[in-house]
N, C-alpha and C. Protein backbone atom coordinates (compact mmCIF):
# COMPACT_ATOMS: atom_id res chain seq x y z
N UNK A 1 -10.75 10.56 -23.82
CA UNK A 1 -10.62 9.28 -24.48
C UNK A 1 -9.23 8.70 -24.27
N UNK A 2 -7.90 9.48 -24.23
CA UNK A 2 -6.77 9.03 -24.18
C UNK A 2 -6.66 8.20 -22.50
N UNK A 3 -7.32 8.57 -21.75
CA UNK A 3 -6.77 8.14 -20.47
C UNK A 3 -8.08 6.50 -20.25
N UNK A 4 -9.43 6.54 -21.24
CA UNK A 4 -9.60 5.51 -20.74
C UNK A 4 -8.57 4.47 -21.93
N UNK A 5 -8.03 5.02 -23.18
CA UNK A 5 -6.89 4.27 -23.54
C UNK A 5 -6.22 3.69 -22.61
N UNK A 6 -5.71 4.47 -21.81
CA UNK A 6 -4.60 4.40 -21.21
C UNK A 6 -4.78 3.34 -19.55
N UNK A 7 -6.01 3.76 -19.11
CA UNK A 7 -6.85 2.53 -18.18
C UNK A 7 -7.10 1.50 -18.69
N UNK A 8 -7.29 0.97 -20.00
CA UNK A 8 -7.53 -0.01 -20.78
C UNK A 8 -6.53 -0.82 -20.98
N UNK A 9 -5.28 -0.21 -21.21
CA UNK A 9 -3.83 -0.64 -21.61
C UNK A 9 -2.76 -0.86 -20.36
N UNK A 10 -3.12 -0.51 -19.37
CA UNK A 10 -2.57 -1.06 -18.12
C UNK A 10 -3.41 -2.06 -17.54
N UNK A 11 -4.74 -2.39 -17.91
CA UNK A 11 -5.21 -3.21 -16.73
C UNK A 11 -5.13 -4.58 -17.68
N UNK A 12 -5.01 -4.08 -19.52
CA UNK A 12 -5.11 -5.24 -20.03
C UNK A 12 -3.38 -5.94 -20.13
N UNK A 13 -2.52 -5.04 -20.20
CA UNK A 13 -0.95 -5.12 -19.96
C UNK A 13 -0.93 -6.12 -18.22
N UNK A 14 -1.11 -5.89 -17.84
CA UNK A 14 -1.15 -6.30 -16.40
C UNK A 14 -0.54 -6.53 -15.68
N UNK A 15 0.03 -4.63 -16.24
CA UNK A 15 1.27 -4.32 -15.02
C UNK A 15 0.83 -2.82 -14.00
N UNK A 16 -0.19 -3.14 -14.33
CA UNK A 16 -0.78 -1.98 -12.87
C UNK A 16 -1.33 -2.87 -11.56
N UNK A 17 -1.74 -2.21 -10.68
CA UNK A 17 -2.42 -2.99 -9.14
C UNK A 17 -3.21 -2.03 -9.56
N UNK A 18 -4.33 -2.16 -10.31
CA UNK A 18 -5.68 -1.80 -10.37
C UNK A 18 -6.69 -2.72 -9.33
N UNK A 19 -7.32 -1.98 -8.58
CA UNK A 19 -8.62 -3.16 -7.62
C UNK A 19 -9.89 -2.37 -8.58
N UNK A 20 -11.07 -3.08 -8.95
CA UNK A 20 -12.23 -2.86 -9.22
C UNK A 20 -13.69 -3.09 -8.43
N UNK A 21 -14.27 -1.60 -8.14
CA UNK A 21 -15.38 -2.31 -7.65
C UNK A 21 -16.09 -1.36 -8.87
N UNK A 22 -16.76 -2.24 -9.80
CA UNK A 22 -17.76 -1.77 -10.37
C UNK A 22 -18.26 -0.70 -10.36
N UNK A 23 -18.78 0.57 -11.47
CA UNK A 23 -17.73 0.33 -12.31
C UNK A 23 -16.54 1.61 -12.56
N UNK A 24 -15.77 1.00 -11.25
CA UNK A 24 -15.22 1.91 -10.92
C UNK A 24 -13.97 1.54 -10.98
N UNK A 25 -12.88 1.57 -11.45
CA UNK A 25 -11.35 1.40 -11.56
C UNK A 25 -10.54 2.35 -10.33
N UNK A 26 -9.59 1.94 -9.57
CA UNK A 26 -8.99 2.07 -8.31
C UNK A 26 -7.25 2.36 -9.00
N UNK A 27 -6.49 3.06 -9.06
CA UNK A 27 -5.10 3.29 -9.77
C UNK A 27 -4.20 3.93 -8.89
N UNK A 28 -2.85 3.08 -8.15
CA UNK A 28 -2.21 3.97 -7.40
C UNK A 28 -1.49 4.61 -8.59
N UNK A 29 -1.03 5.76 -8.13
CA UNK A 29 -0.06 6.55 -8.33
C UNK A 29 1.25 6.63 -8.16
N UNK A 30 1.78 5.85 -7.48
CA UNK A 30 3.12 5.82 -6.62
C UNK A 30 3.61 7.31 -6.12
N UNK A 31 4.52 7.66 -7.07
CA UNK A 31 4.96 9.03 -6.72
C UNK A 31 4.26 10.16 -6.60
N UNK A 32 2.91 9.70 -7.19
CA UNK A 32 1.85 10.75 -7.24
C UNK A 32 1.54 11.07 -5.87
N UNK A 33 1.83 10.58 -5.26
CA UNK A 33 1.04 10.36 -3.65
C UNK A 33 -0.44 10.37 -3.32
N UNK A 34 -0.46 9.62 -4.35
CA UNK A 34 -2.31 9.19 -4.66
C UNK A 34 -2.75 7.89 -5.59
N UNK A 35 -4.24 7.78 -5.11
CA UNK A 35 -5.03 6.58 -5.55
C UNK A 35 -5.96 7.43 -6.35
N UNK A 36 -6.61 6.99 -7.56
CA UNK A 36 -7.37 7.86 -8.10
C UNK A 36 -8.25 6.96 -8.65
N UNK A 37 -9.39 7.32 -8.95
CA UNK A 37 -10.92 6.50 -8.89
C UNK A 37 -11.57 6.94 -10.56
N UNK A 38 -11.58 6.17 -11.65
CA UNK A 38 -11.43 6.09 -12.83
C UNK A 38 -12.90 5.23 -13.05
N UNK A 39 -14.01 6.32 -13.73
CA UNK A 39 -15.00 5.43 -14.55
C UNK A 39 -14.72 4.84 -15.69
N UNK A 40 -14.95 3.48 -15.18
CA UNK A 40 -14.65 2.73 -16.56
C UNK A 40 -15.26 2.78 -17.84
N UNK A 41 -16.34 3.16 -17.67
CA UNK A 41 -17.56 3.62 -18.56
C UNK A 41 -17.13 4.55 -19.33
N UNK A 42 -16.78 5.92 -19.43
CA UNK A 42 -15.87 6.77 -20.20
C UNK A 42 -14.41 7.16 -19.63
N UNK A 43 -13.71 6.96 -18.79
CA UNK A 43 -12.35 6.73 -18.76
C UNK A 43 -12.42 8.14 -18.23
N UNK A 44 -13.58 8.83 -17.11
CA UNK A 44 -13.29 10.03 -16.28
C UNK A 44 -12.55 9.66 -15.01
N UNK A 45 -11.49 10.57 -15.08
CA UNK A 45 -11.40 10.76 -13.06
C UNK A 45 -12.34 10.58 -12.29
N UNK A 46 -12.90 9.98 -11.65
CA UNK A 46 -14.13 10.67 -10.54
C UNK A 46 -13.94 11.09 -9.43
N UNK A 47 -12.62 11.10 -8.87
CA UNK A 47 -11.99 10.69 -7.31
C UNK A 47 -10.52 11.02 -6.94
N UNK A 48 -9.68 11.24 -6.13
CA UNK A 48 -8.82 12.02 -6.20
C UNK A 48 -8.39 11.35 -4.31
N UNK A 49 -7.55 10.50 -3.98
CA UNK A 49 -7.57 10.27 -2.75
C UNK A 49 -5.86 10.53 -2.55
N UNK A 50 -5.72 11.76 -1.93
CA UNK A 50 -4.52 12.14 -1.71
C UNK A 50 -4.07 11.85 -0.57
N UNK A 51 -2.55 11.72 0.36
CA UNK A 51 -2.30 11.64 1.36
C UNK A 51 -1.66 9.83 1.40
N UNK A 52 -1.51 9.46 0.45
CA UNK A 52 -1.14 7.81 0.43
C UNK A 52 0.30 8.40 0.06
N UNK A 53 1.56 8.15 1.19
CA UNK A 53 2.63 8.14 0.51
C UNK A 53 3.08 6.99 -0.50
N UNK A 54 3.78 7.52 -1.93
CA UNK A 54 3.78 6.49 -2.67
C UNK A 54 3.02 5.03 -3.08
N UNK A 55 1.73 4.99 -3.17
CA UNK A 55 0.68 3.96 -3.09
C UNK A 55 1.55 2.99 -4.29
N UNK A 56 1.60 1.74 -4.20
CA UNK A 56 1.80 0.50 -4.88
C UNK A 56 1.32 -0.64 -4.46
N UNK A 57 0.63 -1.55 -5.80
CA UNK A 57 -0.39 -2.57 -4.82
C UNK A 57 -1.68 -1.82 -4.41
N UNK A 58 -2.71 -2.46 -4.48
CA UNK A 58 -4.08 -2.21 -4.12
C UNK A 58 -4.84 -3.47 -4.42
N UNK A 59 -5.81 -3.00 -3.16
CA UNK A 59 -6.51 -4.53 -2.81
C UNK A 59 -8.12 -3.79 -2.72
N UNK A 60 -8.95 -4.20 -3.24
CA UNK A 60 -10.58 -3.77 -2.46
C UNK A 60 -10.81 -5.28 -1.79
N UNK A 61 -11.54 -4.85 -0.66
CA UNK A 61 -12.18 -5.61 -0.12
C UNK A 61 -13.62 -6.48 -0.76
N UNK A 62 -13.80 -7.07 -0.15
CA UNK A 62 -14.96 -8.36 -1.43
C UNK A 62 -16.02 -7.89 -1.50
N UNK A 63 -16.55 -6.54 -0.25
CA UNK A 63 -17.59 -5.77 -0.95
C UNK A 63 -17.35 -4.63 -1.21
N UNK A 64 -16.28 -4.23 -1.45
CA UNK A 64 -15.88 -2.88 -2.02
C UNK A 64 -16.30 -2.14 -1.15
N UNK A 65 -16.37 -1.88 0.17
CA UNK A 65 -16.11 -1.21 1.03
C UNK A 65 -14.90 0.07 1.15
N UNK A 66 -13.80 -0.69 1.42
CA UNK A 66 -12.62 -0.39 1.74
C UNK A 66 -11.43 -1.12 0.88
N UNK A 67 -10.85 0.17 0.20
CA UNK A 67 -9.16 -0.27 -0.31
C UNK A 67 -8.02 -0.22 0.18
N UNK A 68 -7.14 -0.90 0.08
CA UNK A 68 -5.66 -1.42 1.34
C UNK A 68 -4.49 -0.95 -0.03
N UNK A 69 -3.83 -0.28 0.10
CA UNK A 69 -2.87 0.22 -0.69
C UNK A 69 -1.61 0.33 0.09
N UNK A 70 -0.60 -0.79 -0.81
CA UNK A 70 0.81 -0.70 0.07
C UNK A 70 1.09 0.54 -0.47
N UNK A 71 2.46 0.69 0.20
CA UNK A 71 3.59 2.10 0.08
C UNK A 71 4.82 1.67 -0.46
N UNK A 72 5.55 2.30 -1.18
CA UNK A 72 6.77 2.44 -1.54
C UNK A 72 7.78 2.71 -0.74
N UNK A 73 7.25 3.80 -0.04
CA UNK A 73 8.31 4.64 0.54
C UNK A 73 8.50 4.34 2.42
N UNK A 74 9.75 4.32 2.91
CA UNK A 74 9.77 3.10 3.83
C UNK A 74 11.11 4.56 4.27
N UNK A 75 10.74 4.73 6.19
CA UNK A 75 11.81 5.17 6.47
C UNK A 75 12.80 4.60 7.18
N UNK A 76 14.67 4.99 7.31
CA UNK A 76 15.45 4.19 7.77
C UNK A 76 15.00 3.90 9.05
N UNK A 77 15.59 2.81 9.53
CA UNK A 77 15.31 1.72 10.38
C UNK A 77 16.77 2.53 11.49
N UNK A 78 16.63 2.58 12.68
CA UNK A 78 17.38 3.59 13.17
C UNK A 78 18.62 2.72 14.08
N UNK A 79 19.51 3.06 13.99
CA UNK A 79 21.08 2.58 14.20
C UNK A 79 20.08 1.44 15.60
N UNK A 80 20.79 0.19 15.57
CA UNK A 80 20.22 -0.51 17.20
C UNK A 80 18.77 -1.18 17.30
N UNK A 81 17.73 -0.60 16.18
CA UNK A 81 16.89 -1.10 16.52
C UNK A 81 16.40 -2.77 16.06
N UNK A 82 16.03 -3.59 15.87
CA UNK A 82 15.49 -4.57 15.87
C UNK A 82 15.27 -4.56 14.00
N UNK A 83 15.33 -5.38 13.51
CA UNK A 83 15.15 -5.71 11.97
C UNK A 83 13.90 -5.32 11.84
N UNK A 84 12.84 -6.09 12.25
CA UNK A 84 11.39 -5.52 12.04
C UNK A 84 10.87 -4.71 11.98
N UNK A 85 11.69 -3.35 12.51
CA UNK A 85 10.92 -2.21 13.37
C UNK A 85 10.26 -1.64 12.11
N UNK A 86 8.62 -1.87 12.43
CA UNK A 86 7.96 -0.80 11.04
C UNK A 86 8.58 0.68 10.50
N UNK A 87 8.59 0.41 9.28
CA UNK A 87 9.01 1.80 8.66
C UNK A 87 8.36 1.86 7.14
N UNK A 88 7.35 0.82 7.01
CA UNK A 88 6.38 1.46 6.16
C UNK A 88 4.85 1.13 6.53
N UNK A 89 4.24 1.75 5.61
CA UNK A 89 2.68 1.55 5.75
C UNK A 89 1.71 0.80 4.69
N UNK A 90 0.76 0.30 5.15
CA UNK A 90 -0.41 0.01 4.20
C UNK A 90 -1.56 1.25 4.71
N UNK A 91 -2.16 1.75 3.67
CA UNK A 91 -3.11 2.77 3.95
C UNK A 91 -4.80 1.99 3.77
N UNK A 92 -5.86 2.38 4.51
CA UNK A 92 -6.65 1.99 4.51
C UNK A 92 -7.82 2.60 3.54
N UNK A 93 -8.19 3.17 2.73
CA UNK A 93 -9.24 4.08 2.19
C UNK A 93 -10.39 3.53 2.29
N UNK A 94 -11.89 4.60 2.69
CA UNK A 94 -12.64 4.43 2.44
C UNK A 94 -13.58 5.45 1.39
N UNK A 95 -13.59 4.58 -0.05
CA UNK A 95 -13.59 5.48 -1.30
C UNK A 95 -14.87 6.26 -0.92
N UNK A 96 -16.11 5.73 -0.64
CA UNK A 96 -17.67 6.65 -0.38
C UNK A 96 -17.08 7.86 0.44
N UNK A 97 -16.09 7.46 1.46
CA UNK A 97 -15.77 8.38 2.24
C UNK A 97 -14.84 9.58 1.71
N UNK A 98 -14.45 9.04 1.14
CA UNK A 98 -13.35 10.11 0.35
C UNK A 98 -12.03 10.14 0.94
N UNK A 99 -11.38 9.43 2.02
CA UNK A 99 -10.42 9.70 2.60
C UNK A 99 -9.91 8.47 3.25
N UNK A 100 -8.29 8.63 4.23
CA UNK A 100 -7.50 7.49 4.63
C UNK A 100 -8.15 7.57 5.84
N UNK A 101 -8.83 6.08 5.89
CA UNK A 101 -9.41 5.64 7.25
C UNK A 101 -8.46 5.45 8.22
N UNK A 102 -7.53 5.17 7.84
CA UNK A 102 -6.29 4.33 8.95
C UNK A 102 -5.00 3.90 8.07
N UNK A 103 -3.94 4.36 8.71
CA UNK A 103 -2.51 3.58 8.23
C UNK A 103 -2.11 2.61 9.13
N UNK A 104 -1.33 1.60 8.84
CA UNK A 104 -1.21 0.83 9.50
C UNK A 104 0.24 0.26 9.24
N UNK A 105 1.42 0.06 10.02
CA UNK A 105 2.81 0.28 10.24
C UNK A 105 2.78 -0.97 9.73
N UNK A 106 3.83 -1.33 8.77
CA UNK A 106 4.39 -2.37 8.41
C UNK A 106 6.08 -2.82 8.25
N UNK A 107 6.48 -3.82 8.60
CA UNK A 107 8.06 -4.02 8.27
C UNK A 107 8.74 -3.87 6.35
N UNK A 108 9.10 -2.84 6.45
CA UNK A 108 9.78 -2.88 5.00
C UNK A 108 8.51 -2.48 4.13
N UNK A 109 9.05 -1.77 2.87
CA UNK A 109 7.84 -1.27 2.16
C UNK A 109 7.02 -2.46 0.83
N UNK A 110 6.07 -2.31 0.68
CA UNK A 110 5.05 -3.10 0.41
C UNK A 110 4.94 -3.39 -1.36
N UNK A 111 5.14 -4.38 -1.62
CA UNK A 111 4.90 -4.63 -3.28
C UNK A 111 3.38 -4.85 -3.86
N UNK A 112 2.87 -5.96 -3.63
CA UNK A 112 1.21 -6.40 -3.65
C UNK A 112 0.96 -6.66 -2.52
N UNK A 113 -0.80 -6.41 -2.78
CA UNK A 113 -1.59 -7.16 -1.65
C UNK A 113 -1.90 -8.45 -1.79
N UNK A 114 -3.17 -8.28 -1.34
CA UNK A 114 -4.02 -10.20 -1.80
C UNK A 114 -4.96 -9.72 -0.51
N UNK A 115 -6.07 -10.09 -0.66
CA UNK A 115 -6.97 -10.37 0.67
C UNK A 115 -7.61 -11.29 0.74
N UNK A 116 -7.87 -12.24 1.38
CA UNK A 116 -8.95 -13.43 1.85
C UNK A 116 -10.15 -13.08 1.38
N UNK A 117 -10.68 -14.07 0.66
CA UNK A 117 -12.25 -14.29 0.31
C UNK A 117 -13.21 -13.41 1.49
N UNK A 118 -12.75 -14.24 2.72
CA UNK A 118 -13.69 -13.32 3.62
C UNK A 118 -13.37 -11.73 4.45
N UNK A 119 -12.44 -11.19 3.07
CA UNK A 119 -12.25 -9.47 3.66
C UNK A 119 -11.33 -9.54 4.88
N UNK A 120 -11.14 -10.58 5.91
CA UNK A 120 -10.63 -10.42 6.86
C UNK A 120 -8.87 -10.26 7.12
N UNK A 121 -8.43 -10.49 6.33
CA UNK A 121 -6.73 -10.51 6.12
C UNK A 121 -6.34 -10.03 4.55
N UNK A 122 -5.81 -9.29 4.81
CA UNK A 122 -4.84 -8.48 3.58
C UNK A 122 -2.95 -9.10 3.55
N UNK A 123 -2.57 -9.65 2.78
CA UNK A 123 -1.39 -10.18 2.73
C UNK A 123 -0.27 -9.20 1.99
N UNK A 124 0.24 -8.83 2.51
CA UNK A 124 1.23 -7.77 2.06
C UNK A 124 2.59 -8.39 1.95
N UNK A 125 3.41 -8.61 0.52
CA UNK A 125 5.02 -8.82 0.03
C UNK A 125 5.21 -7.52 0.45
N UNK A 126 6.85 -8.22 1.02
CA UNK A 126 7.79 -7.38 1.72
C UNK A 126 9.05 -7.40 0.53
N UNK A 127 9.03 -7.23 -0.25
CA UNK A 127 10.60 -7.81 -1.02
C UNK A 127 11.96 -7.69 -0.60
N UNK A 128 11.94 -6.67 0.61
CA UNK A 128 13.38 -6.09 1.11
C UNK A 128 13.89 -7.19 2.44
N UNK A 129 12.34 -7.79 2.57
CA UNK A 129 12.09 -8.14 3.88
C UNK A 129 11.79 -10.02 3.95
N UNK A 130 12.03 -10.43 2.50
CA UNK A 130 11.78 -11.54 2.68
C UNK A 130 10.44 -12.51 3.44
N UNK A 131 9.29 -11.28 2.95
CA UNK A 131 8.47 -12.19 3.89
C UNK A 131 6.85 -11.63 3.51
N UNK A 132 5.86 -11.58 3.96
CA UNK A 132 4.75 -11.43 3.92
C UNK A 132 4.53 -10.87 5.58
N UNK A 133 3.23 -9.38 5.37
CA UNK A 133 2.34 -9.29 6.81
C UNK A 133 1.20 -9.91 6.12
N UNK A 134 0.75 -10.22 7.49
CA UNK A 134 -0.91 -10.91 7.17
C UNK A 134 -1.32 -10.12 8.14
N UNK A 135 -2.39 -9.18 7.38
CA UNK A 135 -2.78 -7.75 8.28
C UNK A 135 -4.20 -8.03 8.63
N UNK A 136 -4.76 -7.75 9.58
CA UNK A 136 -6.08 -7.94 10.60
C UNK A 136 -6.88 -6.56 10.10
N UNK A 137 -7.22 -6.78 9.15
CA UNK A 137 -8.07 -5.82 8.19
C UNK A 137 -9.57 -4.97 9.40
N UNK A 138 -9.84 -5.80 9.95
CA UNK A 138 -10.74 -4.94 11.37
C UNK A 138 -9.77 -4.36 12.23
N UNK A 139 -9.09 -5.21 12.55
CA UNK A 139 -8.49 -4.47 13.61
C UNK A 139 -7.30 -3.19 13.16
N UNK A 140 -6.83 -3.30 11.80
CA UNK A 140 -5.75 -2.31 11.47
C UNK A 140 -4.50 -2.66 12.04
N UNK A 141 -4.40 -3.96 12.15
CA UNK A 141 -2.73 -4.42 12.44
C UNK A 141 -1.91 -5.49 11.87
N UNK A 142 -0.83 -5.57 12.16
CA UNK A 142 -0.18 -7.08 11.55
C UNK A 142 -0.47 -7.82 12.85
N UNK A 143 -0.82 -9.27 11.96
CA UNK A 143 -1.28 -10.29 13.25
C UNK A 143 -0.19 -11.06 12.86
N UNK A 144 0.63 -11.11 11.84
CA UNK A 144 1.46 -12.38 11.63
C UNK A 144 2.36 -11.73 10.67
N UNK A 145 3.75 -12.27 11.20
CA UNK A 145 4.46 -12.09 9.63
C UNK A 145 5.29 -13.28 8.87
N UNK A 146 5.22 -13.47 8.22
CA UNK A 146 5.59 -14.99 8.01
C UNK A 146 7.12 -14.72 6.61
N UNK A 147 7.83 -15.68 6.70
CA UNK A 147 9.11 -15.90 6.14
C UNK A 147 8.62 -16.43 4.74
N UNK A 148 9.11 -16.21 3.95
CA UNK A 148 9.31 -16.59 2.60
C UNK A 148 10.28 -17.46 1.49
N UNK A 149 10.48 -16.59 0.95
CA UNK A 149 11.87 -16.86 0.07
C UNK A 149 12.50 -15.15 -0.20
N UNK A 150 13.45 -15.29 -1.08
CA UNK A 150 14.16 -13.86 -1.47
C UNK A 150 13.32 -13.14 -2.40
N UNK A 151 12.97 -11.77 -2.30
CA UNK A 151 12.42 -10.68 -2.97
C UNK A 151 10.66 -10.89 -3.20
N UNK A 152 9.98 -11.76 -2.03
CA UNK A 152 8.43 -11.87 -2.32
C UNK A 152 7.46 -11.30 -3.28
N UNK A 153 7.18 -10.91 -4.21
CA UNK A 153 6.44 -10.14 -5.03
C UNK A 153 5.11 -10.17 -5.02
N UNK A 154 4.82 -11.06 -5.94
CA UNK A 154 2.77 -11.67 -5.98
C UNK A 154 2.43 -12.57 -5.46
N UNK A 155 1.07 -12.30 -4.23
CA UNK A 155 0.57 -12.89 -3.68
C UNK A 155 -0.67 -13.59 -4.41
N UNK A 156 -1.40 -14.94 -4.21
CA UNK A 156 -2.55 -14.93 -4.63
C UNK A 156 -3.22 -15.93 -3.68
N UNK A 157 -4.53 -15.73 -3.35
CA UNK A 157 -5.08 -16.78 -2.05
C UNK A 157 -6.53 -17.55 -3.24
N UNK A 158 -6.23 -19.47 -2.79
CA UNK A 158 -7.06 -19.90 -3.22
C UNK A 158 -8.67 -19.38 -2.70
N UNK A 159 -9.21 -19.83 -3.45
CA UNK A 159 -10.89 -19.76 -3.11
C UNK A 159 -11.39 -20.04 -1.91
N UNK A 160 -11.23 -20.86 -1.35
CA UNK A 160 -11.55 -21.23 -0.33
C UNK A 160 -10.55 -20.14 0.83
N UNK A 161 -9.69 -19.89 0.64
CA UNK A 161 -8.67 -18.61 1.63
C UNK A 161 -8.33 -19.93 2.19
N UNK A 162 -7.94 -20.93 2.31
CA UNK A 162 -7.11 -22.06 3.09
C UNK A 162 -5.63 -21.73 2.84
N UNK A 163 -5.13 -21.31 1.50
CA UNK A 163 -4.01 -21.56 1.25
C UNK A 163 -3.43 -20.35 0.69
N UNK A 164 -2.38 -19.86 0.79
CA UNK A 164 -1.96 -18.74 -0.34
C UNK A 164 -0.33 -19.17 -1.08
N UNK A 165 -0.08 -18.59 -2.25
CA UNK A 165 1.12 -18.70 -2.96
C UNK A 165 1.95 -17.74 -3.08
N UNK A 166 2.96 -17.10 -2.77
CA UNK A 166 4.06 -16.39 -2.69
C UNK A 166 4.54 -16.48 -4.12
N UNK A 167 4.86 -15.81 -4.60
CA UNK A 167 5.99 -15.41 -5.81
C UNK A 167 7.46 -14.92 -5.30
N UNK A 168 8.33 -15.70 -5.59
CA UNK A 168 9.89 -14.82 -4.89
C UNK A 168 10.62 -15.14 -5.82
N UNK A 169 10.56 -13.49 -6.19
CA UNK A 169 11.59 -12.86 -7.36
C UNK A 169 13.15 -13.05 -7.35
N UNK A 170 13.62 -13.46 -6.36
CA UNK A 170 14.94 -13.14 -5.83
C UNK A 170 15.64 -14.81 -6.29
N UNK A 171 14.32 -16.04 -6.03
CA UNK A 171 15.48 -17.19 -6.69
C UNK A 171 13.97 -18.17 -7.35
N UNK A 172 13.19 -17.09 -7.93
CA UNK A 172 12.42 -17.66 -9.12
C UNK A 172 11.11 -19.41 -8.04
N UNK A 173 11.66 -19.28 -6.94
CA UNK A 173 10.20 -20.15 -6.04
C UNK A 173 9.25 -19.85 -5.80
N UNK A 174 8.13 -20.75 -5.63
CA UNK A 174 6.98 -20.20 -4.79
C UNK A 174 6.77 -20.67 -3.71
N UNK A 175 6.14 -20.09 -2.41
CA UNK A 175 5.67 -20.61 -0.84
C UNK A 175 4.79 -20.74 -1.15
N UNK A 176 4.41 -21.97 -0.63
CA UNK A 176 2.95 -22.08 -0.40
C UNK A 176 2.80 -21.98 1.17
N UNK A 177 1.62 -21.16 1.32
CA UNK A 177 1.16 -21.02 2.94
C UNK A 177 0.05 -21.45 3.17
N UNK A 178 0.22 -21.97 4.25
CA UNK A 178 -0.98 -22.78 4.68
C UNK A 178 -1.64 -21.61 6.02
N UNK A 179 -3.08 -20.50 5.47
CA UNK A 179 -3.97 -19.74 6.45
C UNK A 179 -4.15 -20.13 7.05
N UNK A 180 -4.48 -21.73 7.32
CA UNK A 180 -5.64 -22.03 8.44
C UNK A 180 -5.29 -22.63 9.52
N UNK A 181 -4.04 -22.27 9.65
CA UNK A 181 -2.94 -22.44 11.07
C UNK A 181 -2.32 -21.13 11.09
């Protein structure tokens, strides 16, 4: 009973990256180095998806297929190389499956997601990085990375996926981006 308290009080607080597919609650862990799969119905574990370094942020896809979980943990960027050079990940899970379908290299480590209405792009804040990936959710890559403002945080994409809004923590603006270019 204490832990569906405790699922209750983070998703109603709404300071977790809980994704839901019915009726199933999705919870990174961060340091845990796990995502863990929570019936909402009595507030059991059901699920246990280990191998996500530091998971923060989680996204399900629109049929609950597949969950996109940024990372925390981001390694140094090596004397010479290029600003961009990936040194963190978004992890791919497929929950029926039980395991990480695919990681996928990203610049700087990951705050929230956001995904497009039509499953096809996952938008990942960079906060270190000033910017957003817009990740190719079939294909498992960044197709775009786009500039922001300072410290990007929460993403959210209108209904239609035409447009998305940036949150940047760093001088209190929002981007608006225009998807459909």
């Amino acid at each position: 009973m204490a832990l569906k308290a405790c699922v209750f009080g983070l998703v109603c607080a709404g300071n977790a990256a809980v994704a839901f597919a019915a009726p199933i609650a999705y919870i990174p862990l961060g340091s845990g180095n796990a995502v863990i799969a929570v019936d909402v119905a009595n507030g059991t574990i059901v699920k246990h998806y280990a191998g996500i370094e530091n998971p923060h942020g989680l996204v399900a896809t629109p049929d609950g297929e597949y969950l996109i979980a940024g990372s925390l943990a981001e390694t140094p960027i090596p004397a010479g190389a290029p600003a961009d050079t990936p040194n963190s990940k978004l992890y791919v899970i497929h929950p029926a499956h039980g395991h990480v379908m695919a990681e996928i290299p990203v610049s700087g480590w990951t705050h929230h997601q956001a995904i497009t209405p039509d499953g096809k792009y996952v938008l990942s804040t960079h906060p270190t990085r000033g910017g957003i990936s817009v990740v190719d959710v079939v294909g498992n890559k960044v197709f775009r990375v786009i500039d922001t403002g300072p410290a990007p945080n929460y993403t959210l994409i209108t209904k239609d996926g035409k447009h998305a809004y940036v949150s940047n923590s760093g001088d209190g603006t929002i981007s608006e981006i225009d998807l459909g270019s």
